[in-house]
Protein backbone atom coordinates (compact mmCIF):
# COMPACT_ATOMS: atom_id res chain seq x y z
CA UNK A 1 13.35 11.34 6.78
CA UNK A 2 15.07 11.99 9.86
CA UNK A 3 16.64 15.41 9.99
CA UNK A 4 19.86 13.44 11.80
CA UNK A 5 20.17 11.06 9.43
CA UNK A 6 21.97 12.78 6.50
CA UNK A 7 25.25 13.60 9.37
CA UNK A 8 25.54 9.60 9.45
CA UNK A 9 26.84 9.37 5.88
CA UNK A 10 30.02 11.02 4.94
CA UNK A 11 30.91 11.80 1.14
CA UNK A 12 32.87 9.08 -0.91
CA UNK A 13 36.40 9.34 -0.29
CA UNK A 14 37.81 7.23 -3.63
CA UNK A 15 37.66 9.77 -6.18
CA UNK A 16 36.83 8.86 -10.35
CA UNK A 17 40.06 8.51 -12.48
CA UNK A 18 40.01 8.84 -16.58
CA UNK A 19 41.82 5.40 -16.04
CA UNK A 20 38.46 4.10 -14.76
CA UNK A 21 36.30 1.86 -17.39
CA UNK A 22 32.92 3.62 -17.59
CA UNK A 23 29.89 3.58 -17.76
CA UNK A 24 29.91 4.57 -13.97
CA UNK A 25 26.73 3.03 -12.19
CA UNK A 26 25.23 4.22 -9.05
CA UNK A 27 24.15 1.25 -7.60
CA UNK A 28 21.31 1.76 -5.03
CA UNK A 29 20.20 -0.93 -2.05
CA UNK A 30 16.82 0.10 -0.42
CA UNK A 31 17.02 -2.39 2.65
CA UNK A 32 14.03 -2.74 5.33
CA UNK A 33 16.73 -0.67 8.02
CA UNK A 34 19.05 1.01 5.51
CA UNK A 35 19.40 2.44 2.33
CA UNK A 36 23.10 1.98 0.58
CA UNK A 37 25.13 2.98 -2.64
CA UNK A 38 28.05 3.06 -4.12
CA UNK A 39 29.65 3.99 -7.48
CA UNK A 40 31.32 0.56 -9.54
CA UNK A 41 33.07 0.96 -13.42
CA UNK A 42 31.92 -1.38 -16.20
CA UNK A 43 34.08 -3.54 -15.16
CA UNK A 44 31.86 -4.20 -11.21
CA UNK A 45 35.15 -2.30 -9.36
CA UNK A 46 34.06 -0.27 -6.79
CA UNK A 47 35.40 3.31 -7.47
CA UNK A 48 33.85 5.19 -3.89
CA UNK A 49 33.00 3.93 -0.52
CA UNK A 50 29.93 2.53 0.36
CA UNK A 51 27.62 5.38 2.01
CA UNK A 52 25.00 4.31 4.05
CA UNK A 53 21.89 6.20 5.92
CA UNK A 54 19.08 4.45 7.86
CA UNK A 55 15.98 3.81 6.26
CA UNK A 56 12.68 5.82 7.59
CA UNK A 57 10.86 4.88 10.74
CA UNK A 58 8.06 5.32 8.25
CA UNK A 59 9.49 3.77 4.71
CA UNK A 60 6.77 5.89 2.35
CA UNK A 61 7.96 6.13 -1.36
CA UNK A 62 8.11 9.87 -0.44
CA UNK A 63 10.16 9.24 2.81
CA UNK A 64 12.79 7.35 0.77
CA UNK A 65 12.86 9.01 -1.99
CA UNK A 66 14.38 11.66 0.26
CA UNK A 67 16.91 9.38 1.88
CA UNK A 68 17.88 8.01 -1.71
CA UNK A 69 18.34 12.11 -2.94
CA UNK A 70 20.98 12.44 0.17
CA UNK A 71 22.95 9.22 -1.04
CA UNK A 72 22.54 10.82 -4.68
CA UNK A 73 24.18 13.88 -3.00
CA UNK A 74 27.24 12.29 -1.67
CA UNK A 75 27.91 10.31 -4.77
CA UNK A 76 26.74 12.61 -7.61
CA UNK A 77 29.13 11.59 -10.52
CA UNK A 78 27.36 8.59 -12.50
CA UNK A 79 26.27 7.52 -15.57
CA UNK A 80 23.33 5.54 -14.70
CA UNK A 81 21.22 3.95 -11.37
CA UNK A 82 20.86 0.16 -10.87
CA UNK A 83 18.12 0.11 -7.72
CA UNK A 84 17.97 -3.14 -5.82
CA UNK A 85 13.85 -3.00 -4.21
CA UNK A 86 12.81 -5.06 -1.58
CA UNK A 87 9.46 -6.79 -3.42
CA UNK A 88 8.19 -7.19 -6.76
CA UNK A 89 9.37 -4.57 -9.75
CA UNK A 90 7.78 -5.08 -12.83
CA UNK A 91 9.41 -3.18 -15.54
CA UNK A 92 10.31 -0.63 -13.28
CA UNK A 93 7.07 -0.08 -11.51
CA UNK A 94 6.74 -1.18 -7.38
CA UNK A 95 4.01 -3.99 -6.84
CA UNK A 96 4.71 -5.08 -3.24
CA UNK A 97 6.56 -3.98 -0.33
CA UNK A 98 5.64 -6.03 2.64
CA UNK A 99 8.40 -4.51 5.02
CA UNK A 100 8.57 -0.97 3.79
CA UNK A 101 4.64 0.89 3.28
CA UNK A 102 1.46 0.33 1.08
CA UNK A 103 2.20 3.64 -0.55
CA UNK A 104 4.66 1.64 -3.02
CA UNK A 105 1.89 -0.11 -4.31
CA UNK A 106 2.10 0.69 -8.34
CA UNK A 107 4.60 3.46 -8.00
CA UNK A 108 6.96 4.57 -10.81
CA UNK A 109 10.19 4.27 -9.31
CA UNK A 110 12.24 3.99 -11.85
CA UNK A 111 10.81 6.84 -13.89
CA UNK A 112 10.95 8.91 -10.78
CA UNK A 113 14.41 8.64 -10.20
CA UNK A 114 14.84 9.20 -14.04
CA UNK A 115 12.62 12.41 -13.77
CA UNK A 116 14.80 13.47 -10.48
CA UNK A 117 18.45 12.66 -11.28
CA UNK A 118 18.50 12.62 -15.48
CA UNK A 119 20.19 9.70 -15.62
CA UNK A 120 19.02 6.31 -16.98
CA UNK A 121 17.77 4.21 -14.22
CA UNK A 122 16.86 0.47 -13.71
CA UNK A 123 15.11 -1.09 -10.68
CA UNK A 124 14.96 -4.91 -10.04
CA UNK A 125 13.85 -7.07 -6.83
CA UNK A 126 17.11 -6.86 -4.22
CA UNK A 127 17.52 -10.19 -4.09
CA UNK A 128 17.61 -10.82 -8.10
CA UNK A 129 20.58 -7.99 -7.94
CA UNK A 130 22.57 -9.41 -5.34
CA UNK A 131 21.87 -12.93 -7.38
CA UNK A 132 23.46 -11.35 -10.24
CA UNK A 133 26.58 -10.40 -7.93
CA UNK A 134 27.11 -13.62 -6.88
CA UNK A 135 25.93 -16.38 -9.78
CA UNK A 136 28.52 -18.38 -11.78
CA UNK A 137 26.03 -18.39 -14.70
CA UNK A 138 25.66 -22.15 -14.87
CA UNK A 139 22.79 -24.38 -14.47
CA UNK A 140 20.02 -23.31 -11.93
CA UNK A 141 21.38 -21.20 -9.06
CA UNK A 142 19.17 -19.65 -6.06
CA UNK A 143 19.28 -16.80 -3.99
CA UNK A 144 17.65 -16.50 -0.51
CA UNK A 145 18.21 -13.26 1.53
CA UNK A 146 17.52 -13.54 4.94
CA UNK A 147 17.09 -9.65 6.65
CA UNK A 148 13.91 -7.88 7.43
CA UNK A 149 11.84 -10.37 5.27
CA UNK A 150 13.10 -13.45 2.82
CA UNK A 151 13.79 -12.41 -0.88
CA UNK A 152 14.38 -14.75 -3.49
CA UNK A 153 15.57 -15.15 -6.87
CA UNK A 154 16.30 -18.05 -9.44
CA UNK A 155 18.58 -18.23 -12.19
CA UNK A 156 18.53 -20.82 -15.47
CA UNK A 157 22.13 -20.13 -17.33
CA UNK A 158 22.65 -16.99 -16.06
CA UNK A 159 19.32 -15.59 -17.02
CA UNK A 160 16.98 -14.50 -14.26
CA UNK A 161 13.16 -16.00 -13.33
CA UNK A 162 11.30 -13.81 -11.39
CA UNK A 163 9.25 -14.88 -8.56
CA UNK A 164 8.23 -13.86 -4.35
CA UNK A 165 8.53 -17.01 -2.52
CA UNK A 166 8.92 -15.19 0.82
CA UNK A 167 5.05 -15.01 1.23
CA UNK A 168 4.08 -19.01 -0.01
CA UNK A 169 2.52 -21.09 2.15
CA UNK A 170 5.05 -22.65 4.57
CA UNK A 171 4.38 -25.48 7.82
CA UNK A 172 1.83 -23.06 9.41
CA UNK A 173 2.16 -19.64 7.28
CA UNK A 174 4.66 -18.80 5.01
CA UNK A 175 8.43 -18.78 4.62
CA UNK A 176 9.23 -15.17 5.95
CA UNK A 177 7.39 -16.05 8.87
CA UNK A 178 9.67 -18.58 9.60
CA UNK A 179 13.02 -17.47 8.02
CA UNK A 180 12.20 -13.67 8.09
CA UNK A 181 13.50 -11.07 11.39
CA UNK A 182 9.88 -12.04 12.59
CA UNK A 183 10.77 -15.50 12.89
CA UNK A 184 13.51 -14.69 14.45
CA UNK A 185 12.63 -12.33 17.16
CA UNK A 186 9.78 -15.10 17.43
CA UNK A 187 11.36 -18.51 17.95
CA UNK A 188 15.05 -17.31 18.78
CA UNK A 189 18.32 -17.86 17.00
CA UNK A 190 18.40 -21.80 17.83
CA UNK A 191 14.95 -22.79 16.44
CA UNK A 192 15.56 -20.03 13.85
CA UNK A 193 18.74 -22.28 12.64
CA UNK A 194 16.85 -24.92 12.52
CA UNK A 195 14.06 -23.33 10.10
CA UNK A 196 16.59 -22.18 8.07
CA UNK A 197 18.40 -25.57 7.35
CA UNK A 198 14.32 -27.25 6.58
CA UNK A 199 14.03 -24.47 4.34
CA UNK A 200 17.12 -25.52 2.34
CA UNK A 201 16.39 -28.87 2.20
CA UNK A 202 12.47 -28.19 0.84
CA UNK A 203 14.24 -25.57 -1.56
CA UNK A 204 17.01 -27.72 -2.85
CA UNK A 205 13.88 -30.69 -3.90
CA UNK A 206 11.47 -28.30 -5.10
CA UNK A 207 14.21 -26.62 -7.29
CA UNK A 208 16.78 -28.93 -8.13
CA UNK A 209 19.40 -26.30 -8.19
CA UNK A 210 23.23 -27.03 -8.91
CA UNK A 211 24.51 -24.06 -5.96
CA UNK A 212 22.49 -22.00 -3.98
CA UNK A 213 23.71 -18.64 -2.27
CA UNK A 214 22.92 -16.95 1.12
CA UNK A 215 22.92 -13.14 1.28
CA UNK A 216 21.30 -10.44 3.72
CA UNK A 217 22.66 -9.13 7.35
CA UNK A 218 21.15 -12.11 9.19
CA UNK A 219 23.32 -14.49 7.90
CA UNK A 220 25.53 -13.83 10.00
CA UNK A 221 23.32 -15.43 12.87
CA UNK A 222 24.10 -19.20 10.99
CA UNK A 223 25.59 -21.55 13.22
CA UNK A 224 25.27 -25.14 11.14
CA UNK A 225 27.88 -25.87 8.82
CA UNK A 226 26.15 -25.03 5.49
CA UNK A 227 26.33 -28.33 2.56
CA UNK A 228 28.64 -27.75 0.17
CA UNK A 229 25.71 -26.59 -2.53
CA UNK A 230 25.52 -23.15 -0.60
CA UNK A 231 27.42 -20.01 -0.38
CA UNK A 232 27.29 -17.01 2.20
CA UNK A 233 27.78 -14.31 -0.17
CA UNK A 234 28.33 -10.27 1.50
CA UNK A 235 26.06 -7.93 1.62
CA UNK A 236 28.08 -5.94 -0.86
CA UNK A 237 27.06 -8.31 -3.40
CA UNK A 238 23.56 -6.61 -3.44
CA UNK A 239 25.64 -3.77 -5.26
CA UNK A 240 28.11 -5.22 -6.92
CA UNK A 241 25.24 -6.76 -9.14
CA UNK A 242 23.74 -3.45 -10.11
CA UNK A 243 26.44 -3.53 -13.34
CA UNK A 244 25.56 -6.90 -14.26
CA UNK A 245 21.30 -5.42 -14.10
CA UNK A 246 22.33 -3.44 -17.57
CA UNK A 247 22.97 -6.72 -19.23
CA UNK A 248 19.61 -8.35 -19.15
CA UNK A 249 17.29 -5.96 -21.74
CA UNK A 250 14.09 -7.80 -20.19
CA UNK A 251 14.24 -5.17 -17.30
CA UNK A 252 13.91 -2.64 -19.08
CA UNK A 253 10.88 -0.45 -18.85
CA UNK A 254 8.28 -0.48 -21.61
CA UNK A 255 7.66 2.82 -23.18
């Protein structure tokens, strides 16, 4: 962790009220170029300010765990930690992390930050948190986050199936390659566009879904005028869904 980086977050200026419907949850977003929080009531209200810090030149489950003990810091009155990872979580173990560092490879996240803050914590794929943020809870409903990489997440009724379609096969190599910052930077925002509209299309046969929603910081960079079946959803979304996380029991890690 950069020793600068701490100075760029300031400490949450919306103070907890008894009037406030607990449990509190810390909800946690590790992002490819910055890790956020920010405290919400039962109820998904925010109840601080979001507090930012950059993410680690090099993103080792060491590095960040630093970064994420700094956010912890600033916002240290919780109940419990929702943790939105970028890759696949499996009960609370790390399986992949394509845009952060191999060392998250099998590592114990959630029983880490359990260990560290003694709180009860839960860690899901980003993109299946922000999904549970911004889902109506009927039919099938899809989430594609466009940032560092593509994350993805599908919902049947409200309930949550699992899967990393940011790596299939894809025209010449996969989707992230395409629809990812690498595909970006690559072909430039106008071919980029272009990608990103082909990818909803392919999506929208393969999955038959009733409404799909956009999240991450590069959709901002859309300039098509999106069908009526999809939703730009904020970033803060990817937060707001940690409360929602504590609802689904299959998450939980096995003991």
């Amino acid at each position: 962790m950069k020793p600068t980086a701490p100075a760029k977050a300031t400490p949450a200026s919306k103070s907890i009220s008894a009037k406030i419907v607990g449990p509190i949850t810390l909800a946690v977003d590790i992002g490819g170029s910055g890790l956020k929080a920010m405290l919400l009531d039962a109820t998904g209200t925010p109840v601080s300010d979001r507090q930012r810090i950059p993410t680690p030149a090099i993103p080792t489950a060491n590095a960040i765990l630093k970064g994420l003990d700094v956010l912890h810091g600033l916002l240290p009155k919780f109940d419990r930690v929702s943790v939105g990872f970028p890759g696949v979580v499996k009960r609370g173990v790390t399986w992949s992390a394509f845009n952060l560092h191999p060392s998250w490879r099998g590592f114990p996240l959630q029983r880490e930050l359990e260990k560290r803050w003694k709180k009860p914590v839960r860690v899901a794929n980003d993109a299946a948190i922000q999904g549970y943020g911004a889902i109506k809870g009927d039919g099938i409903e899809m989430v594609i986050t466009l940032g560092t990489g593509m994350g993805n997440a599908v919902y049947t009724s409200g309930r949550l199936v699992a899967m990393e379609l940011g790596h299939h096969p894809w025209k010449k190599a996969t989707y992230e390659d395409y629809i990812g910052r690498r595909g970006l930077d690559r072909f430039g925002k106008k071919r980029w566009n272009k990608y990103v509209l082909e990818m909803i299309n392919q999506l929208r046969n393969t999955f038959n879904w009733d409404h799909l929603y956009l999240g991450g910081g590069n959709t901002k960079k859309i300039d098509f005028k999106l069908p009526d079946d999809v939703t730009v959803v904020s970033n803060e979304t990817g937060l707001l869904g940690g409360v929602v996380l504590w609802r689904d029991e299959t998450l939980s890690e096995k003991k």
